[in-house]
Structures are given as structure tokens and as C-alpha cells.
Protein backbone atom coordinates (compact mmCIF):
# COMPACT_ATOMS: atom_id res chain seq x y z
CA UNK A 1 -98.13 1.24 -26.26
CA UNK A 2 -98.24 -2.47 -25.39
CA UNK A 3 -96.87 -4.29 -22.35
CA UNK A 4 -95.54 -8.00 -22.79
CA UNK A 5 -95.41 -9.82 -19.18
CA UNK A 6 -94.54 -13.50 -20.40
CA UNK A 7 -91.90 -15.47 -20.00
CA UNK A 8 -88.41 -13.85 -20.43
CA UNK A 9 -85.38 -14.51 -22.59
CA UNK A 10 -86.04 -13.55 -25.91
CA UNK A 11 -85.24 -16.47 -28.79
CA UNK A 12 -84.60 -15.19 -31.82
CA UNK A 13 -82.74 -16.57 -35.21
CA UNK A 14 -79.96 -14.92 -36.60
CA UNK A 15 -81.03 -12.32 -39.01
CA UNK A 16 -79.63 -12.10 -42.51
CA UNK A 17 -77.99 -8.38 -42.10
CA UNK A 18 -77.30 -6.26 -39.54
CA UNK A 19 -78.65 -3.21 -41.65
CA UNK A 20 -81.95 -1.36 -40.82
CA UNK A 21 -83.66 -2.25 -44.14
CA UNK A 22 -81.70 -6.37 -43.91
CA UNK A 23 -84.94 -9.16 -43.78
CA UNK A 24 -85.12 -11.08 -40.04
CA UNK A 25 -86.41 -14.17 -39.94
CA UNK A 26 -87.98 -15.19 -36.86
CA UNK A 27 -88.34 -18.95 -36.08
CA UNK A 28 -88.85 -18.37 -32.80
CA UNK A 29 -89.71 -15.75 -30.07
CA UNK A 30 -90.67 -15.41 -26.76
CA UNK A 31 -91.58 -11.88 -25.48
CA UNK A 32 -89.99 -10.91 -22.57
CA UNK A 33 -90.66 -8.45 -19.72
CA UNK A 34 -91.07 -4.87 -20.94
CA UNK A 35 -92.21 -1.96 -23.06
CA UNK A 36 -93.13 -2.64 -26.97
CA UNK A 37 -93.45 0.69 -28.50
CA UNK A 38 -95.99 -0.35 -31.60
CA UNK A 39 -94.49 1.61 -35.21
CA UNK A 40 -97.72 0.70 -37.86
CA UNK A 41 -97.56 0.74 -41.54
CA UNK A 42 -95.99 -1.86 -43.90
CA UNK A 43 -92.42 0.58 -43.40
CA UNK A 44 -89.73 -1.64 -43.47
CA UNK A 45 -88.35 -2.61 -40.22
CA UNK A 46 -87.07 0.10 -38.10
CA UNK A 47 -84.14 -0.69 -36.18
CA UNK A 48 -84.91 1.34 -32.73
CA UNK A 49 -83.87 4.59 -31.66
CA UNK A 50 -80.12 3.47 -32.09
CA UNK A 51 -79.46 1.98 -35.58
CA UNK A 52 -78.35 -1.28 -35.66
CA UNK A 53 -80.44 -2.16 -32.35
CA UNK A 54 -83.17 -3.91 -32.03
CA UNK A 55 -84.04 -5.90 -28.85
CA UNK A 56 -86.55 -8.04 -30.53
CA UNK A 57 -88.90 -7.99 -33.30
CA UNK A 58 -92.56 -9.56 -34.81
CA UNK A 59 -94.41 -9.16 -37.57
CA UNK A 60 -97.56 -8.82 -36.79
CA UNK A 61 -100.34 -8.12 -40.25
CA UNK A 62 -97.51 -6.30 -41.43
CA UNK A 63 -96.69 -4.05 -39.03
CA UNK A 64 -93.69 -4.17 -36.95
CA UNK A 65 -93.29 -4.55 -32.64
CA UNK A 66 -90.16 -2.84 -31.63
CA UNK A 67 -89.87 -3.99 -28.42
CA UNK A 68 -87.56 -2.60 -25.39
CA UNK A 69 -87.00 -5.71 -23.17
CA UNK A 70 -86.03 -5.41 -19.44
CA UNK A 71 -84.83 -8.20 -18.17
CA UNK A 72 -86.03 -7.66 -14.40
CA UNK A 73 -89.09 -9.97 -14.61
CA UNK A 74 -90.51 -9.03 -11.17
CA UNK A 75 -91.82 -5.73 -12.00
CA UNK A 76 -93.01 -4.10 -15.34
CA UNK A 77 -91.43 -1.18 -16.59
CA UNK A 78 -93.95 1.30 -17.19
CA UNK A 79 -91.95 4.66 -16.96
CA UNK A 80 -91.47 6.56 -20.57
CA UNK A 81 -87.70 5.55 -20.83
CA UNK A 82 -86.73 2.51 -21.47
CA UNK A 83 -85.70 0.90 -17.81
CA UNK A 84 -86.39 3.32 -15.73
CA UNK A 85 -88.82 2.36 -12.86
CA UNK A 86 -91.88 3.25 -12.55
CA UNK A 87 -93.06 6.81 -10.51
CA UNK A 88 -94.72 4.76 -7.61
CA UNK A 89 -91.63 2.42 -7.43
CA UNK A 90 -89.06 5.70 -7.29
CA UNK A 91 -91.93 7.59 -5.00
CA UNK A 92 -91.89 4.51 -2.24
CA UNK A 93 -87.98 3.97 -2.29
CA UNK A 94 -88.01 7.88 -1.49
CA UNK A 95 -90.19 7.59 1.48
CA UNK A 96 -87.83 4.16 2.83
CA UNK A 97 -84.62 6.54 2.85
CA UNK A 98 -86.63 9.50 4.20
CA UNK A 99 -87.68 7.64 7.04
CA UNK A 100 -84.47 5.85 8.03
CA UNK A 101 -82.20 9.32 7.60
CA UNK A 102 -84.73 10.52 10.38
CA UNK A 103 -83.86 7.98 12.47
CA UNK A 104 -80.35 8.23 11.89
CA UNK A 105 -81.05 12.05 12.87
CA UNK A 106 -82.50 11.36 15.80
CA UNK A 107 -79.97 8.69 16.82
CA UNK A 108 -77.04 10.77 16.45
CA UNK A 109 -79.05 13.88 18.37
CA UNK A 110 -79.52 11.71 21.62
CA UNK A 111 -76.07 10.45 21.34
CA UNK A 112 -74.90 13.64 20.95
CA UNK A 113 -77.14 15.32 23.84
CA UNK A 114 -75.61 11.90 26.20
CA UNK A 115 -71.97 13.57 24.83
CA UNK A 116 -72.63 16.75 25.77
CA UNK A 117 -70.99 17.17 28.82
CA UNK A 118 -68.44 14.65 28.19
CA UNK A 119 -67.14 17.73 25.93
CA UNK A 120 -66.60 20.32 28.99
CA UNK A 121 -63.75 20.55 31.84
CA UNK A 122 -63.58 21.92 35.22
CA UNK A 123 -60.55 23.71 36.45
CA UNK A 124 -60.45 24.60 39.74
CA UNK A 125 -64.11 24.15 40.18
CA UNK A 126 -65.38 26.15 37.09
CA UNK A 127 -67.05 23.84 34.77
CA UNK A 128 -67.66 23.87 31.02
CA UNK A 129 -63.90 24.76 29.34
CA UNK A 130 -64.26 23.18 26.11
CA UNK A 131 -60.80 22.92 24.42
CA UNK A 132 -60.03 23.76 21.18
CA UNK A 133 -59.45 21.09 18.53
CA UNK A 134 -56.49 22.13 17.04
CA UNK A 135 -54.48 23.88 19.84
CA UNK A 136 -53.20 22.68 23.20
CA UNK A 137 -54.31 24.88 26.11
CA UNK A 138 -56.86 26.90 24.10
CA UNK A 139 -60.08 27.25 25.71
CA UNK A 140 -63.27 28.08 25.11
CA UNK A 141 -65.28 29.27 27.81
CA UNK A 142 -69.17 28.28 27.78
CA UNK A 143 -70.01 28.60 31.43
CA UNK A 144 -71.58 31.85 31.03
CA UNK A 145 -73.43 30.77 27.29
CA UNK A 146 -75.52 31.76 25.91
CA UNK A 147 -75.75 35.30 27.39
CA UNK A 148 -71.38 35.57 26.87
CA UNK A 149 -68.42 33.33 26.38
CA UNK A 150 -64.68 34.36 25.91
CA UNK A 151 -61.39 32.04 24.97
CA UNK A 152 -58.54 31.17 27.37
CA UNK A 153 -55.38 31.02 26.01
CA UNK A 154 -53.10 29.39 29.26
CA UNK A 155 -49.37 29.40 29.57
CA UNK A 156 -47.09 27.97 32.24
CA UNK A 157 -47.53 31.11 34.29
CA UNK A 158 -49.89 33.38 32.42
CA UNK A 159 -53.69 33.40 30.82
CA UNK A 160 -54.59 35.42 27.89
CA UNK A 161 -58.67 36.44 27.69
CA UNK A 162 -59.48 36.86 24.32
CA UNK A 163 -62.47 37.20 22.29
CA UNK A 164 -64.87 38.49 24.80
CA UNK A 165 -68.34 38.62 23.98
CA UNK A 166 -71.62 39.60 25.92
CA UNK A 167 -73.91 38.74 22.84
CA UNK A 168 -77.32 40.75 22.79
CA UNK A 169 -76.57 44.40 23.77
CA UNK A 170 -79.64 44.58 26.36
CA UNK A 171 -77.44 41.90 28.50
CA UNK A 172 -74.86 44.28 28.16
CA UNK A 173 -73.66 46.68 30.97
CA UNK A 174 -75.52 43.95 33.75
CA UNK A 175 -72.66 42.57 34.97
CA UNK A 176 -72.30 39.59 33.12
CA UNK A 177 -69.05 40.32 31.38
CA UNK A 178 -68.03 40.98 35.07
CA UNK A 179 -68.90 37.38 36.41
CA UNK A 180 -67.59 36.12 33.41
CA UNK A 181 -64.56 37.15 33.88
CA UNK A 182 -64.08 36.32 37.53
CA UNK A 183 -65.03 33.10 36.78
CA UNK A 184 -61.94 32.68 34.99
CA UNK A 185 -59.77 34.32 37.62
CA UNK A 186 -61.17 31.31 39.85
CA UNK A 187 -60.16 29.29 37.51
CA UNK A 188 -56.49 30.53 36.85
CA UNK A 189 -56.08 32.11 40.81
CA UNK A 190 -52.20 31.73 40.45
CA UNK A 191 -51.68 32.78 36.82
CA UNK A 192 -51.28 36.14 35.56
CA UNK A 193 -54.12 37.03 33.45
CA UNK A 194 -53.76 40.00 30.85
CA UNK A 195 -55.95 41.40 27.80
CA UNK A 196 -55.31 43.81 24.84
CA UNK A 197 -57.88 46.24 24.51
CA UNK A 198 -59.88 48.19 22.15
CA UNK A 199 -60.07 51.80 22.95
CA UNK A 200 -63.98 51.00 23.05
CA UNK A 201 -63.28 48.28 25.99
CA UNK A 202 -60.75 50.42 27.85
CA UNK A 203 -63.09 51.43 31.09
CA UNK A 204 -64.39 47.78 31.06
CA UNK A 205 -61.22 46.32 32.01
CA UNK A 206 -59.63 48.98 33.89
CA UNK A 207 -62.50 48.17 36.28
CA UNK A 208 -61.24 44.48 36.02
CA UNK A 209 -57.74 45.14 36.84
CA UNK A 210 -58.92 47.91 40.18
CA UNK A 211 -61.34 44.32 41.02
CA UNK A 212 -58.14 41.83 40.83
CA UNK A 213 -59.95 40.00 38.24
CA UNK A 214 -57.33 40.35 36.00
CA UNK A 215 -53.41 41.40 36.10
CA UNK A 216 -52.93 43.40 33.19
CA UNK A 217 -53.68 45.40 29.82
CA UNK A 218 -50.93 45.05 27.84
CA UNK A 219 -51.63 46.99 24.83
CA UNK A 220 -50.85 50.86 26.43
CA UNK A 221 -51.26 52.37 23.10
CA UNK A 222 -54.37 53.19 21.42
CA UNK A 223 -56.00 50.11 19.03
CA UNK A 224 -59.50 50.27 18.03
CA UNK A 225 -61.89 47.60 17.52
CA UNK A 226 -62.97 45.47 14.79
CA UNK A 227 -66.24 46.55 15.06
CA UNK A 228 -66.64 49.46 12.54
CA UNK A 229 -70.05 50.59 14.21
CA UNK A 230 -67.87 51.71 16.93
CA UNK A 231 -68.39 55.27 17.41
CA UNK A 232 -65.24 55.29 20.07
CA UNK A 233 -62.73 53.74 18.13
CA UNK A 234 -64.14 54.71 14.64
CA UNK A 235 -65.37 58.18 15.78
CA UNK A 236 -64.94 59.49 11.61
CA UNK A 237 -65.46 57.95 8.19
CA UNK A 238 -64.24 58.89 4.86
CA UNK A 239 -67.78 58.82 3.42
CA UNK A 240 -69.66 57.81 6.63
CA UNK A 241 -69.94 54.06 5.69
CA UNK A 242 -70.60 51.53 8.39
CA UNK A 243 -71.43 47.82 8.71
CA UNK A 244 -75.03 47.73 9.16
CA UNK A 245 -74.87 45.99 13.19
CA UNK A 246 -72.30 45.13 15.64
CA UNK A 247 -70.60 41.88 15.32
């Protein structure tokens, strides 16, 4: 393989066919910038990998220059296909966009850590309701994360707890689930706050209504959980199959 780094735009003379094995007469040519892929032998002239093309041609002791020209005169082509830039080229424009995506990262991670609690309300003096995106006076409760959180959905004259959580089960039975909830009776003191209940959670807010911090459990009838490790509301299996954790 040969490189040609001259002066670009080819001159060439019309040839007398446009077939592979047509004579070309050459008055004139000027390499241009690219790769010549050298074909010996006294063959006759080989029109490329595509028939019919040929990008520009010399006969040279009878043998024959195929030659691929780029027209980008700045920089030689030395990758193995045609136009494609070389491995240092590709290698450095990697690095550029590396380096500017972690700056964009770490733009958008201080802007979002200045946002942060821009996202939260306080009602009534409890801090950090977040409300949901897509519903009007749907809450979700941080002010306890990341040990528990819960949603709030508020009425006119009534609050719904739902989703309760205390996450890692040695936090459990600590009273955080407790303070978590009477945060949101401070928040909602004049609304009538209610739950439904698995039969697993029963105890916990029977406790909550005998405190005040809540009104009501509305579901009287038995419901068990979701959670299918739950030995009190899933207390027999058909084939003793459970999830493998709590979730």
C-alpha cells in the first residue's frame, strides 16, 4: 500500500469505455489525498471493488494504481476502508465526548442537589411531602427516608395512608413506623385519617387508632398481604412455594 499526499482534484481525460477491460487514456493526473491500493502484473485494468468505478488510475511499468481518493486534504486516510478515519483520530474524538458528558454529569448533579429541596412541602410544619406527578393531592412522604416512607392520599375531609414501608426489617418493630405515622397526623390534625389493612399489619394499626394517630381501619374483613413470605396472611401453600424475600 501507497499513500499519495499531493495536491487534490484528480484530472483525468475521458476514457474510451466505461467497461472494465475499455483502454483510458490519461493526459493528465494529479493524485489526490488518499489510499492507492497497488494491483501488479500487466492484468488489464481492474475497475475497483465496484465495477465500473474507478477513482483514478496510472500506469506505472505496466502495472496499474487503483487509487481510493478522499477528498478531505487535511488528514490522510490510513484506516483499512476506504474513508474511514484513522484509529488515533476515532480514539481522540472518543476521549473529547467522554470528557464533556462528565461534565454535563456533574453539571446536572449539582443542579439537581441545589433542586433538591425545592421538590419537598411542609404542611402544617412537617417538611418533605413530595407530590406525585400525575395526581393532585397524592403525596409521598420522605420525612422519615430512608429508614420508611408511606403515600398520602388527601381529600376535602379525609387522608388515606397507603403504602407503608419500614424498609430493612432490623429497623422494624423500633418505633419508626410509629413516628412516621404521627408525623402525618400533625400534618392532617383535622382530617380523618383511615388505612386498609393486611391481616399481617392488623396489631400495628390497632395500636395507631388506641394512640389517635389515626381514625380508622376500614377494611373489617380479613385481606392478606401482597407479600407471599407472609406466614400470617399466607399461613399454607399448595406446594410450599414462596418469593425468595419480603418486598
Amino acid at each position: 500500500m501507497s499513500v499519495h499526499s499531493t495536491n487534490c482534484n484528480p484530472v483525468f481525460s475521458h476514457s474510451s469505455g466505461s467497461e472494465p477491460e475499455s483502454v483510458f487514456n490519461l493526459n493528465s493526473l494529479i493524485w489526490g489525498c488518499g489510499v492507492t491500493d497497488i494491483i501488479g502484473g500487466f492484468e488489464p485494468l481492474d475497475p475497483g471493488s465496484t465495477p465500473g468505478t474507478l477513482a483514478g488510475l496510472s500506469l506505472l511499468n505496466g502495472c496499474v494504481n487503483v487509487a481510493d481518493i478522499t477528498w478531505d486534504c487535511d488528514s490522510l486516510d490510513l484506516g483499512s476502508i476506504p474513508s474511514t478515519p484513522a484509529k488515533s483520530q476515532q480514539n481522540k474524538k472518543g476521549e473529547i465526548k467522554m470528557i464533556k458528558n462528565k461534565i454535563k454529569k456533574k453539571m446536572k448533579t449539582k443542579q439537581d442537589e441545589g433542586n433538591f429541596d425545592a421538590q419537598f412541602v411542609c404542611i402544617n410544619g412537617v417538611s418533605r411531602f413530595r407530590e406525585h406527578p400525575h395526581r393532585e393531592r397524592v403525596w409521598n412522604y420522605m420525612g422519615r427516608a430512608p429508614v420508611s416512607m408511606c403515600m398520602v392520599i388527601e381529600q376535602d375531609d379525609w387522608v388515606e395512608i397507603h403504602n407503608v414501608i419500614v424498609h430493612k426489617p432490623s429497623q422494624r418493630s423500633r418505633g419508626n413506623g410509629t413516628a412516621m405515622i404521627a408525623d402525618i397526623r400533625q400534618a392532617f390534625p383535622d382530617h380523618h385519617i383511615w388505612v386498609n389493612t393486611g391481616e399481617c399489619s392488623r396489631g400495628f394499626w390497632e395500636k395507631m387508632v388506641e394512640r389517635g394517630y389515626i381514625d380508622s381501619i376500614e377494611n373489617e374483613y380479613w385481606w392478606p398481604c401482597w407479600d407471599t413470605t407472609c406466614i400470617t396472611c399466607h399461613p399454607t401453600r399448595t406446594t410450599g412455594k414462596r418469593r425468595a424475600g419480603a418486598w
